[in-house]
PDB file of N, CA and C in Angstrom:
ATOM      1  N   UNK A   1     -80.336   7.162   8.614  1.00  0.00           N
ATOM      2  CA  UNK A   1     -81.108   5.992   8.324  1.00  0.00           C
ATOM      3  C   UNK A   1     -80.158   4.827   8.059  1.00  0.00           C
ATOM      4  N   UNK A   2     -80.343   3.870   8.752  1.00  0.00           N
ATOM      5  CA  UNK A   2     -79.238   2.410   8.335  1.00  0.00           C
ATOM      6  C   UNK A   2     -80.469   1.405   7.304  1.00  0.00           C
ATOM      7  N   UNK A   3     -79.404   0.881   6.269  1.00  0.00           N
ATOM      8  CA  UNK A   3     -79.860   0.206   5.272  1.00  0.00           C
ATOM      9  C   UNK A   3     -79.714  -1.295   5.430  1.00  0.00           C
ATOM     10  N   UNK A   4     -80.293  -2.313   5.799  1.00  0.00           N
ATOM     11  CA  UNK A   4     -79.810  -3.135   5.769  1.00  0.00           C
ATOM     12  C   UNK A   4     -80.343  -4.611   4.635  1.00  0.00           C
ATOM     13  N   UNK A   5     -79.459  -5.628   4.222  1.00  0.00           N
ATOM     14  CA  UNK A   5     -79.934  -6.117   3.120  1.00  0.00           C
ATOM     15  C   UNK A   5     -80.203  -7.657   3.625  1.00  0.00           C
ATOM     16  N   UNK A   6     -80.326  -8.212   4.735  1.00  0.00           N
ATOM     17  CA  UNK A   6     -80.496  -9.325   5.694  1.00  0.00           C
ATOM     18  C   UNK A   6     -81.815  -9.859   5.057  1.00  0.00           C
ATOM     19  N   UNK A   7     -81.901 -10.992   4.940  1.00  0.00           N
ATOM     20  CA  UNK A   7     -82.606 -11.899   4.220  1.00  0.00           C
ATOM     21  C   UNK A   7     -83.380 -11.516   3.123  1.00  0.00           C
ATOM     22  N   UNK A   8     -82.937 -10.487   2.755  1.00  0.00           N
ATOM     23  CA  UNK A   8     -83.435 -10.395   1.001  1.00  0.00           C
ATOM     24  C   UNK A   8     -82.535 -11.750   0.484  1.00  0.00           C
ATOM     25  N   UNK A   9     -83.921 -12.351  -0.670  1.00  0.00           N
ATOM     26  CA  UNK A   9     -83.294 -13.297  -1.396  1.00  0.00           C
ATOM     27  C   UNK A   9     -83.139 -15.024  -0.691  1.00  0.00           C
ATOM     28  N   UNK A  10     -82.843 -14.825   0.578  1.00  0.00           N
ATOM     29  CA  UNK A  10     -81.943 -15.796   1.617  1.00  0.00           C
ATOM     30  C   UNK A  10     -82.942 -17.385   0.888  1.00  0.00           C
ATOM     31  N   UNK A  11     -81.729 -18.143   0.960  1.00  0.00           N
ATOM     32  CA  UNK A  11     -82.386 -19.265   0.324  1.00  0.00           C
ATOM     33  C   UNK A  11     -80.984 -20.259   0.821  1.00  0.00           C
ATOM     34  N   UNK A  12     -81.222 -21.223   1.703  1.00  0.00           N
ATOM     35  CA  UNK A  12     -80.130 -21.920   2.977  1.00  0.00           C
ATOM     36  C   UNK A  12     -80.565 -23.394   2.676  1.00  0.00           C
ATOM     37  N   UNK A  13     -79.622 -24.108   2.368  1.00  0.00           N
ATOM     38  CA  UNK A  13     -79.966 -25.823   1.946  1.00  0.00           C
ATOM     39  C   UNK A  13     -78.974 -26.459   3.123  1.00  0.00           C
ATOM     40  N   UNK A  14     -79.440 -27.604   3.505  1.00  0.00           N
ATOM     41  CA  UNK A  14     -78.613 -28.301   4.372  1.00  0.00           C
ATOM     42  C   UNK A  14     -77.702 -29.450   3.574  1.00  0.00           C
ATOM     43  N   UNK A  15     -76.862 -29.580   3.460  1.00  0.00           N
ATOM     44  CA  UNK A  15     -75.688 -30.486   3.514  1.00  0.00           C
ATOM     45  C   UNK A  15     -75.328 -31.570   4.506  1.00  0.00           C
ATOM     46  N   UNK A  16     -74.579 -32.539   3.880  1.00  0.00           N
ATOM     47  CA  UNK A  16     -73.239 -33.258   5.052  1.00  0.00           C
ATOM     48  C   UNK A  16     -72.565 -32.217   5.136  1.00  0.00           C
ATOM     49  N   UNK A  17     -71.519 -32.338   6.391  1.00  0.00           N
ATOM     50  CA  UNK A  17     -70.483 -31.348   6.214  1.00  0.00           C
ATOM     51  C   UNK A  17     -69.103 -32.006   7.375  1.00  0.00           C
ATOM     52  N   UNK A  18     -67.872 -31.451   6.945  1.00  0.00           N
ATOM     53  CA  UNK A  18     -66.769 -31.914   6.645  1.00  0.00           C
ATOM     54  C   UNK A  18     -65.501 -31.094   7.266  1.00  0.00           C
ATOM     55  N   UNK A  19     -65.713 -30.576   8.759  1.00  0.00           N
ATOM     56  CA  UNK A  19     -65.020 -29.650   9.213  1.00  0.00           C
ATOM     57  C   UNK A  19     -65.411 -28.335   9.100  1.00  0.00           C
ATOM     58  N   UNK A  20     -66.725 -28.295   8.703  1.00  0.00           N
ATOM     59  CA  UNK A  20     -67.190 -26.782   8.649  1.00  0.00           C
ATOM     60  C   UNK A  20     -67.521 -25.905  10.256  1.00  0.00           C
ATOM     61  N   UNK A  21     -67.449 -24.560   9.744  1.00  0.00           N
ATOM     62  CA  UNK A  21     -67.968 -23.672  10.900  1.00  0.00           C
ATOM     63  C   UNK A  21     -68.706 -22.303  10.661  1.00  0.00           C
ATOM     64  N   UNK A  22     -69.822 -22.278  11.596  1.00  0.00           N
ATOM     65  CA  UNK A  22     -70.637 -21.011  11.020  1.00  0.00           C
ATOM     66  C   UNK A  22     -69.928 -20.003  11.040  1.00  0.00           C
ATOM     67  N   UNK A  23     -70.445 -19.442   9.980  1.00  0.00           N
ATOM     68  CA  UNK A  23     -69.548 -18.243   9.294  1.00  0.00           C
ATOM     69  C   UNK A  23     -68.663 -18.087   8.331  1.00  0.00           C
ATOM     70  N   UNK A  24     -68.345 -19.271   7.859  1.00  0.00           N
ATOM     71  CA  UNK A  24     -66.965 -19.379   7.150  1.00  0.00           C
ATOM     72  C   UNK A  24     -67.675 -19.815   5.651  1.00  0.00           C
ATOM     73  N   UNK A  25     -67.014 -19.331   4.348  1.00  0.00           N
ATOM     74  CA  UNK A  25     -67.546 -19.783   3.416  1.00  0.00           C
ATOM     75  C   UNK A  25     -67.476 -21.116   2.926  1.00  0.00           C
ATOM     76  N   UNK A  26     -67.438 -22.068   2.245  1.00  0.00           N
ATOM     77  CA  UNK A  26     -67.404 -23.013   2.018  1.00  0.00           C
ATOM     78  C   UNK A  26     -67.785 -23.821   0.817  1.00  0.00           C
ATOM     79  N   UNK A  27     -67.456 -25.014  -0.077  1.00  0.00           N
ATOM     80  CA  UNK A  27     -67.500 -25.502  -1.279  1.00  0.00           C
ATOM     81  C   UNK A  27     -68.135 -26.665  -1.159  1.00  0.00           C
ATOM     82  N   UNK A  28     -68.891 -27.401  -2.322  1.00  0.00           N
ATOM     83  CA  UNK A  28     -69.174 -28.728  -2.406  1.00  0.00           C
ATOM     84  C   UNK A  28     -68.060 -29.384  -2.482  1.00  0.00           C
ATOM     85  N   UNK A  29     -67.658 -30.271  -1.240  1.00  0.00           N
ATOM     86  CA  UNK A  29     -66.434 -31.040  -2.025  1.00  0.00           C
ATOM     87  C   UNK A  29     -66.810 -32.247  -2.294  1.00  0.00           C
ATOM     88  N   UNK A  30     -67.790 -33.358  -2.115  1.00  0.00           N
ATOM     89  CA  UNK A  30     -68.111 -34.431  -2.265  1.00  0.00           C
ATOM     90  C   UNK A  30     -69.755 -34.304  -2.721  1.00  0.00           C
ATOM     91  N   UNK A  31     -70.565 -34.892  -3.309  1.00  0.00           N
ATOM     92  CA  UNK A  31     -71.720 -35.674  -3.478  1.00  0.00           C
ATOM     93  C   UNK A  31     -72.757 -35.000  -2.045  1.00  0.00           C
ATOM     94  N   UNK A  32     -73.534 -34.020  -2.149  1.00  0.00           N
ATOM     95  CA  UNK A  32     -73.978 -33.376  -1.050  1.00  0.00           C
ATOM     96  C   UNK A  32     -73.712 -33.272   0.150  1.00  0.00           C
ATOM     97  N   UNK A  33     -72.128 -32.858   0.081  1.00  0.00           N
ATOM     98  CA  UNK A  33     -71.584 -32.390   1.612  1.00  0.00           C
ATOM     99  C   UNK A  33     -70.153 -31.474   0.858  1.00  0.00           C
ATOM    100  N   UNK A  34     -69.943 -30.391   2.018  1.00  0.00           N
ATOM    101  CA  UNK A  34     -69.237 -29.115   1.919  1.00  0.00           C
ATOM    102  C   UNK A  34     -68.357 -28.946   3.042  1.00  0.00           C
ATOM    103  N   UNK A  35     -67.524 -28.826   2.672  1.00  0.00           N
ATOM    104  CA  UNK A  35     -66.043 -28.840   3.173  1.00  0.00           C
ATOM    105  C   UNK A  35     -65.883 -26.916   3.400  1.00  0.00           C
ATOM    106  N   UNK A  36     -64.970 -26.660   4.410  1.00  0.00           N
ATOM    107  CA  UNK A  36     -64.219 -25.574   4.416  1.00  0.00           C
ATOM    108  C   UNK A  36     -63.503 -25.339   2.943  1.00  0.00           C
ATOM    109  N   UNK A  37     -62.723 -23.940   2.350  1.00  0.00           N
ATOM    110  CA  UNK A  37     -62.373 -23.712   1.578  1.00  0.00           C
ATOM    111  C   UNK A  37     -60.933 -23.087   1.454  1.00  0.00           C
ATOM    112  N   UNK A  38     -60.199 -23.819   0.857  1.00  0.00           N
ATOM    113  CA  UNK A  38     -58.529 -23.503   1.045  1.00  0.00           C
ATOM    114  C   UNK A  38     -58.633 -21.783   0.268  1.00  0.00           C
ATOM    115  N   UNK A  39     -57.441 -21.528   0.179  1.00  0.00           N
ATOM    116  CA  UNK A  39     -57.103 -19.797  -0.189  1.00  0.00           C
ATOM    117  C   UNK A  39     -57.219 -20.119  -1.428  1.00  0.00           C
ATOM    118  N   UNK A  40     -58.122 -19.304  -1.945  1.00  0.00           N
ATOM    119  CA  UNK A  40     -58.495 -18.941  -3.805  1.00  0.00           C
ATOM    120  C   UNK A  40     -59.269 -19.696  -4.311  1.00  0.00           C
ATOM    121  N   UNK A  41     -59.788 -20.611  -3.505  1.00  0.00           N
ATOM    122  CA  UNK A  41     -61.006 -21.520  -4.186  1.00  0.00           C
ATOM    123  C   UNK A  41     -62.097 -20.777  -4.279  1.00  0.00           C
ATOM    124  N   UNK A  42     -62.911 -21.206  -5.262  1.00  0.00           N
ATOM    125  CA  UNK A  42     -64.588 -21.071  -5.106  1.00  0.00           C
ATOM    126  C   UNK A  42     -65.600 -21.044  -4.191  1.00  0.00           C
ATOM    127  N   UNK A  43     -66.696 -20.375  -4.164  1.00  0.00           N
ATOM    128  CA  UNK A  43     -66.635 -21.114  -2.998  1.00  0.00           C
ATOM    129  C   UNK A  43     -68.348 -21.126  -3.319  1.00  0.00           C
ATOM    130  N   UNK A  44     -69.365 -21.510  -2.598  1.00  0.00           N
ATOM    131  CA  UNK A  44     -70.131 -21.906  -2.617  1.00  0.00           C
ATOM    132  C   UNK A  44     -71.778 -21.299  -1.738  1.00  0.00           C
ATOM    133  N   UNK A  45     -71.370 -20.639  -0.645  1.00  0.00           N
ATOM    134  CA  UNK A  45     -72.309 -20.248   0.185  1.00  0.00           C
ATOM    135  C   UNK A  45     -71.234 -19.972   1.156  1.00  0.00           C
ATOM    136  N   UNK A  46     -72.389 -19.614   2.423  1.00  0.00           N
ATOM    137  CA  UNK A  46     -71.646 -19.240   3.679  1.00  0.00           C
ATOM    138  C   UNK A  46     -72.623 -19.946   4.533  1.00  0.00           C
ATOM    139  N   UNK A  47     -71.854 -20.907   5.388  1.00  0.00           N
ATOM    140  CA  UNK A  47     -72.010 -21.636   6.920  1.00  0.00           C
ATOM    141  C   UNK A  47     -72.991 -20.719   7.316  1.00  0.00           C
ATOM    142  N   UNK A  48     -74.531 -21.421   7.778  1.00  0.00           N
ATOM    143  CA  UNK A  48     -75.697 -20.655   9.215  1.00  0.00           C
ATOM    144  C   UNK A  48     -75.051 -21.000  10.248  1.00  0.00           C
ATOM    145  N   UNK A  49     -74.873 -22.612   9.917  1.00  0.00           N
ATOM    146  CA  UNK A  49     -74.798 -23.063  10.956  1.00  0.00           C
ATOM    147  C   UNK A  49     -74.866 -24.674  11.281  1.00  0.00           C
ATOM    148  N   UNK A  50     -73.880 -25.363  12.281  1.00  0.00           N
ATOM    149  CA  UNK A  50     -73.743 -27.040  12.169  1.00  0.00           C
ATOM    150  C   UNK A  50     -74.336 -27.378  13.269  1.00  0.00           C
ATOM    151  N   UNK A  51     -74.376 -28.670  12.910  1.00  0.00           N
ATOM    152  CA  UNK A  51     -75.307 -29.580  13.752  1.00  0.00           C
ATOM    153  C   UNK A  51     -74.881 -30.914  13.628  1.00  0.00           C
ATOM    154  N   UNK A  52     -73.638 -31.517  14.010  1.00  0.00           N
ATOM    155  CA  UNK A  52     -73.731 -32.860  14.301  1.00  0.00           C
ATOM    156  C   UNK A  52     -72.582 -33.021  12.561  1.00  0.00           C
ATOM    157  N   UNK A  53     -73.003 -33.617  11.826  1.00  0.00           N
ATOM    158  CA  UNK A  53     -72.925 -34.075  10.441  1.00  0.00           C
ATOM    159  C   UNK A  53     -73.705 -33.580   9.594  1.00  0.00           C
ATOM    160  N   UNK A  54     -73.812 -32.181  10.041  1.00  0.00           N
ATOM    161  CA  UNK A  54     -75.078 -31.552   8.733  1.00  0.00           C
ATOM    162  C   UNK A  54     -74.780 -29.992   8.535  1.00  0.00           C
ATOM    163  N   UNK A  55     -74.636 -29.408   8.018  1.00  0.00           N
ATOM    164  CA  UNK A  55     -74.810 -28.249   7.815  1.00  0.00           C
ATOM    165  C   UNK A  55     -76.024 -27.265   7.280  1.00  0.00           C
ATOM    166  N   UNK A  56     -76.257 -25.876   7.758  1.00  0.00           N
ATOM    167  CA  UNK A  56     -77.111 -24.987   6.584  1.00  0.00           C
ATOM    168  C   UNK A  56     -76.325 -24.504   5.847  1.00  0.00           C
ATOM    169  N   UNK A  57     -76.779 -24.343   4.727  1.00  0.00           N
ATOM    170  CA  UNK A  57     -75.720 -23.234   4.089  1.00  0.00           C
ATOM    171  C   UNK A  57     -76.718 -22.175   3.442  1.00  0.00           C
ATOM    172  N   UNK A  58     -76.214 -20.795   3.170  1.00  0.00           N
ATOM    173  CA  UNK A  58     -76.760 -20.213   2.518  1.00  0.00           C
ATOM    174  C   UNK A  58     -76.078 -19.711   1.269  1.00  0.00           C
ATOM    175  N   UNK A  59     -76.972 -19.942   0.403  1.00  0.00           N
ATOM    176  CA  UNK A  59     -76.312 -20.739  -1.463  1.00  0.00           C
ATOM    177  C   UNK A  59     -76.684 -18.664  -1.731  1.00  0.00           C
ATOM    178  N   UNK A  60     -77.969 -18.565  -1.775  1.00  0.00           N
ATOM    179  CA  UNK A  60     -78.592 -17.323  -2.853  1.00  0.00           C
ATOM    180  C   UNK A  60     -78.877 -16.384  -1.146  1.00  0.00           C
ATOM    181  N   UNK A  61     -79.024 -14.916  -2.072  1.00  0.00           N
ATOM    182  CA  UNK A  61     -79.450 -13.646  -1.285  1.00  0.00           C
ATOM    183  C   UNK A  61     -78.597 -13.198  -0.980  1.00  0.00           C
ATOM    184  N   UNK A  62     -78.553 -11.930  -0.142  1.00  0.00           N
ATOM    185  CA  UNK A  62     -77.547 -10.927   0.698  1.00  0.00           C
ATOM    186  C   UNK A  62     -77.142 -12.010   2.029  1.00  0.00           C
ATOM    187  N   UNK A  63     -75.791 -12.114   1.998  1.00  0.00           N
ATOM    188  CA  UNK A  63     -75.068 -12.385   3.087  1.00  0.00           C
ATOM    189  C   UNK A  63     -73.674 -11.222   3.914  1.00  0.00           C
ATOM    190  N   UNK A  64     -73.403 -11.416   4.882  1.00  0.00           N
ATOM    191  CA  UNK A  64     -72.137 -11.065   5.834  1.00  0.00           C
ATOM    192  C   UNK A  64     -70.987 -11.711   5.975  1.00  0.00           C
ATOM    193  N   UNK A  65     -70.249 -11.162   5.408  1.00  0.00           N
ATOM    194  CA  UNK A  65     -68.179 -12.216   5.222  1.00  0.00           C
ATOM    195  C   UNK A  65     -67.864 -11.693   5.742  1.00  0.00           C
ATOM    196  N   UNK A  66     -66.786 -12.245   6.228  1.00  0.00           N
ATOM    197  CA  UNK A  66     -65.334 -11.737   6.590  1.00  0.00           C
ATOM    198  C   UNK A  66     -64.319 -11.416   5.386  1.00  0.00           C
ATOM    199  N   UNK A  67     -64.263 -10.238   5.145  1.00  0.00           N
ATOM    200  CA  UNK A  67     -62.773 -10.520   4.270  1.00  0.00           C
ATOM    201  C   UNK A  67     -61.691  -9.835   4.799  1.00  0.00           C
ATOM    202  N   UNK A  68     -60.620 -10.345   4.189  1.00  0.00           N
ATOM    203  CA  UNK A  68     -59.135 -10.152   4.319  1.00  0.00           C
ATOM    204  C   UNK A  68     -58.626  -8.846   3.096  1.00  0.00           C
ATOM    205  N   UNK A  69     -58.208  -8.442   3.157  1.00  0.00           N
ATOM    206  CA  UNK A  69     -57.337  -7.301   1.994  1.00  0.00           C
ATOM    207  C   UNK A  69     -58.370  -6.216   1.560  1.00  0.00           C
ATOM    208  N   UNK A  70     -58.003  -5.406   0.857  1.00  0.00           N
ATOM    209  CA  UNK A  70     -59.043  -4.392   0.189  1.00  0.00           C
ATOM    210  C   UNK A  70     -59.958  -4.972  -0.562  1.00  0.00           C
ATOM    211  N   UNK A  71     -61.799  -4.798  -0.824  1.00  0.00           N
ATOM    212  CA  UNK A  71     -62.815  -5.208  -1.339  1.00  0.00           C
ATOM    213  C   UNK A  71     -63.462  -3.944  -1.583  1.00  0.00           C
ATOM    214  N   UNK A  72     -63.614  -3.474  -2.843  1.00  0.00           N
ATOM    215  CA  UNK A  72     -64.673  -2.298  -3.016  1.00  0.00           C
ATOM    216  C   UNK A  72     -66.161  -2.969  -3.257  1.00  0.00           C
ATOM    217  N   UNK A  73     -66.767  -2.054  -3.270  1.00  0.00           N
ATOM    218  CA  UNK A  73     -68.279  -1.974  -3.350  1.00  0.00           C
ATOM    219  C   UNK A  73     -68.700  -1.847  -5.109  1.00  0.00           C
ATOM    220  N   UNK A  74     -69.467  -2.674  -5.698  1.00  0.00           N
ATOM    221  CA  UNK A  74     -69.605  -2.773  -6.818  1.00  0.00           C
ATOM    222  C   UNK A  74     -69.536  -4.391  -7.425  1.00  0.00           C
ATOM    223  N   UNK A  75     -69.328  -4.616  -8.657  1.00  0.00           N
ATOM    224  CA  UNK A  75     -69.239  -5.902  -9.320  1.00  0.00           C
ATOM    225  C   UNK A  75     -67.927  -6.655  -8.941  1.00  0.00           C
ATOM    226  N   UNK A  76     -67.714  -7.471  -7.724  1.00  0.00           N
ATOM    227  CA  UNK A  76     -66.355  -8.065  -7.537  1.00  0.00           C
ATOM    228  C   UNK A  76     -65.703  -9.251  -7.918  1.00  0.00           C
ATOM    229  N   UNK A  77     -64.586  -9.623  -8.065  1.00  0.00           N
ATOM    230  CA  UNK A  77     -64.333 -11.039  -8.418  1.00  0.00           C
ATOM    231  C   UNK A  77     -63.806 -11.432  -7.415  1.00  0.00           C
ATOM    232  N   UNK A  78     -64.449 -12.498  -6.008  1.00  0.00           N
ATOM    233  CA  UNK A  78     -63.661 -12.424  -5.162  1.00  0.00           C
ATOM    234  C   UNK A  78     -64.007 -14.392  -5.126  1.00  0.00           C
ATOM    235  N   UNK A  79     -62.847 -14.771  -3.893  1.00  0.00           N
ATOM    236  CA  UNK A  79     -62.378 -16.043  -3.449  1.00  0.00           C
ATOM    237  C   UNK A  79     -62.329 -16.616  -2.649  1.00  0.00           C
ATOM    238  N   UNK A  80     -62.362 -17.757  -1.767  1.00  0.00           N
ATOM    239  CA  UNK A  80     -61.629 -17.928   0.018  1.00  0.00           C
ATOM    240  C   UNK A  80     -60.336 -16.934  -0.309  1.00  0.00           C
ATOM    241  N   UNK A  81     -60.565 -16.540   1.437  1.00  0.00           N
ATOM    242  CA  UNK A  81     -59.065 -15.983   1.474  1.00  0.00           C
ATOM    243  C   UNK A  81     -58.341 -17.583   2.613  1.00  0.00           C
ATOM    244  N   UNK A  82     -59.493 -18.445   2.545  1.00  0.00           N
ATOM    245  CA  UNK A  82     -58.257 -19.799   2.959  1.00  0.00           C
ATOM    246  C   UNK A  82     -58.555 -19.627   4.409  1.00  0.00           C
ATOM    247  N   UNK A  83     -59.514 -18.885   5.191  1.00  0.00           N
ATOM    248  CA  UNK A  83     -59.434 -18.583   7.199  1.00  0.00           C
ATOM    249  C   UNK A  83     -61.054 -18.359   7.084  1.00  0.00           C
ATOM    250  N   UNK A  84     -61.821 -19.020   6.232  1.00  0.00           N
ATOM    251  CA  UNK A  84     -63.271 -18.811   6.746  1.00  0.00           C
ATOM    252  C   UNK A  84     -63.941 -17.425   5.793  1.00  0.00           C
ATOM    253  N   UNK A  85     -62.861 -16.381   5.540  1.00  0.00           N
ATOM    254  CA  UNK A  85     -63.538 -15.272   4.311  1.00  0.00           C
ATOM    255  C   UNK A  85     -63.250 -15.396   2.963  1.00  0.00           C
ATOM    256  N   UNK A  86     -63.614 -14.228   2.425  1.00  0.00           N
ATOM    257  CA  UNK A  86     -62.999 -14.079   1.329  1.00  0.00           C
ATOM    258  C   UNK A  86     -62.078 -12.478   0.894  1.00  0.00           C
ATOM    259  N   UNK A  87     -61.742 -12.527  -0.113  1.00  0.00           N
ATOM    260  CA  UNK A  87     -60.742 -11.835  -0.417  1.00  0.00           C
ATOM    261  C   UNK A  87     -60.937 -11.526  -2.295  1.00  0.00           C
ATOM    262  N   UNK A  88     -60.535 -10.280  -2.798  1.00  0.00           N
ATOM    263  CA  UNK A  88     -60.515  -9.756  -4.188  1.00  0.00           C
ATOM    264  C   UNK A  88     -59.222 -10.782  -4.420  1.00  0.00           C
ATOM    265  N   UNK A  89     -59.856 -11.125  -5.588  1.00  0.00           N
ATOM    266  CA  UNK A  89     -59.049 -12.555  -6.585  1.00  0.00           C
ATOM    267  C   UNK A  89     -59.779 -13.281  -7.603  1.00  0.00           C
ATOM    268  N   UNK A  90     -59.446 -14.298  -8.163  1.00  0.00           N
ATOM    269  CA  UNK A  90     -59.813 -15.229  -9.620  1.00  0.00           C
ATOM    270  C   UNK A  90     -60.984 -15.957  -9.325  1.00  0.00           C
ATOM    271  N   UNK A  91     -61.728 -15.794  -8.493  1.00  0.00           N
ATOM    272  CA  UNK A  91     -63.138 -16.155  -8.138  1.00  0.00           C
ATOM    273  C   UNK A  91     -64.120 -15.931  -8.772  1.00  0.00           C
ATOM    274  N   UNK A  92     -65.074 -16.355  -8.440  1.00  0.00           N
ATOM    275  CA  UNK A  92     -66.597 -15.524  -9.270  1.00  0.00           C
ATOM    276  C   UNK A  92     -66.562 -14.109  -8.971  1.00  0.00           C
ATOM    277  N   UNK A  93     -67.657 -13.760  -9.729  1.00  0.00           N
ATOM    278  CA  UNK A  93     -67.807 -12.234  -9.725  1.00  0.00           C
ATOM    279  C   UNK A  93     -69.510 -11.750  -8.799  1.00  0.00           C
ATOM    280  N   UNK A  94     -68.869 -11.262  -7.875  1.00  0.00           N
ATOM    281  CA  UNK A  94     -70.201 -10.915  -6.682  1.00  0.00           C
ATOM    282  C   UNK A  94     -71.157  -9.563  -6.419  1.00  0.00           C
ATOM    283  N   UNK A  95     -71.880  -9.501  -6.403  1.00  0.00           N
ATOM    284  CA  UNK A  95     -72.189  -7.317  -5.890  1.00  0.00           C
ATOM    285  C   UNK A  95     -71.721  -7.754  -4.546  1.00  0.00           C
ATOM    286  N   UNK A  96     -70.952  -6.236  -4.410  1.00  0.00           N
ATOM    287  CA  UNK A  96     -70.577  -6.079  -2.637  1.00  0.00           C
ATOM    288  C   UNK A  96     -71.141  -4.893  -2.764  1.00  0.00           C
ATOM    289  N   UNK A  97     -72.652  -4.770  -1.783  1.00  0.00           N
ATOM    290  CA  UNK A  97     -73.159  -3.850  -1.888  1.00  0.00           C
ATOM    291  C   UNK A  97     -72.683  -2.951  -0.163  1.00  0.00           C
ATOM    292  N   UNK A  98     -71.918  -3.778   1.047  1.00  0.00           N
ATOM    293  CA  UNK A  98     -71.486  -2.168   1.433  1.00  0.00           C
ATOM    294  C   UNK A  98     -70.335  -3.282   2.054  1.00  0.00           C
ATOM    295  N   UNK A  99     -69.085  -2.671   2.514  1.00  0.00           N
ATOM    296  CA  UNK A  99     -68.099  -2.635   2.958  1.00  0.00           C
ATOM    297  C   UNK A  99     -67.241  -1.945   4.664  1.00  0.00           C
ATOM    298  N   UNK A 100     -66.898  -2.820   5.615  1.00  0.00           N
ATOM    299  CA  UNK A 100     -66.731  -2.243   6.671  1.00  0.00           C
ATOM    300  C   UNK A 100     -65.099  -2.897   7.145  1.00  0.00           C
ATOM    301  N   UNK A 101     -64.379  -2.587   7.872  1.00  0.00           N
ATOM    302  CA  UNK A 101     -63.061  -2.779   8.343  1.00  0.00           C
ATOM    303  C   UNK A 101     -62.846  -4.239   7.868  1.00  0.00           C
ATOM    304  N   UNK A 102     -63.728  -5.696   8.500  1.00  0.00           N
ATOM    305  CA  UNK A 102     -63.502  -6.479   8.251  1.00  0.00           C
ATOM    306  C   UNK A 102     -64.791  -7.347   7.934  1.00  0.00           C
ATOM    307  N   UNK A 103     -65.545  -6.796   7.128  1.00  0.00           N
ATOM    308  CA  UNK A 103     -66.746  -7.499   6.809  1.00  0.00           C
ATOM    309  C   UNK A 103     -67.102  -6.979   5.721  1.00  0.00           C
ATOM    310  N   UNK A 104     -68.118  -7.825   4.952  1.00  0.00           N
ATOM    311  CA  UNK A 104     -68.876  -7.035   3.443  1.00  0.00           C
ATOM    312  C   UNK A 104     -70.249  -7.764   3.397  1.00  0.00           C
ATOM    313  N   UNK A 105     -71.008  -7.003   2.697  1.00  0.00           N
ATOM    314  CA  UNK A 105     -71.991  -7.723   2.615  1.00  0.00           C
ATOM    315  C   UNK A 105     -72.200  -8.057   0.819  1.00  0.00           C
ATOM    316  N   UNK A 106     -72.342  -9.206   0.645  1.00  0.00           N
ATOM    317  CA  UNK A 106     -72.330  -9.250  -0.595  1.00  0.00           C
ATOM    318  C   UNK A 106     -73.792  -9.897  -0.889  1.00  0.00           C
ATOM    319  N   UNK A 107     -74.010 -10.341  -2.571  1.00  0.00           N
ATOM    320  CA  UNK A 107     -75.083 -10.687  -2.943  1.00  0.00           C
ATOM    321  C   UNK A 107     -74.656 -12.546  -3.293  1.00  0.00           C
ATOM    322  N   UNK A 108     -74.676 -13.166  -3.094  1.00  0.00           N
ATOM    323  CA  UNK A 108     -74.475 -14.635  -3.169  1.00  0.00           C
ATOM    324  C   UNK A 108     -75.302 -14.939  -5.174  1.00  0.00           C
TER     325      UNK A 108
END
């Protein structure tokens, strides 16, 4: 049986946006618009998807990252890893409820 946790929760606000790309996580950096996220920042949601000068983002619910380095499954503290994912570091603290070579799914 496959489990999957895809739009439980999902709750996606549009932004300005500032060099962004779907998929990649990303931060408020200005007054309602979100910038890409350097290595170890905060970060904010993850890119649906751009359009011109606008972004979706999705802020709350189960999402799909990319991360970089080892990420277990459980209560994480993770970050940008600085290339669009994230990575275990001084970040908030997330559920990563499952884990695959180069992806996780976490709880936003």
């Amino acid at each position: 049986m496959n489990v999957s946790f895809e739009e439980i929760g999902r709750l996606a606000v549009t932004f300005g946006q500032s060099g962004c790309e779907a998929g990649q996580v990303c931060k408020v950096s200005q007054s309602g618009t979100v910038a890409p996220c350097a290595e170890g920042e905060k970060f904010c949601g993850v890119v649906e998807g751009v359009r011109g000068e606008y972004a979706a983002v999705q802020v709350a619910g189960f999402v799909t990252v990319g991360v970089s380095g080892a990420v277990e499954v459980g209560y994480v503290n993770l970050c940008a890893d600085g290339n669009g994912g994230v990575k275990a570091g001084a970040g908030r603290e997330y559920l990563v409820v499952s884990v695959h070579a180069d992806t996780a799914v976490i709880k936003l």
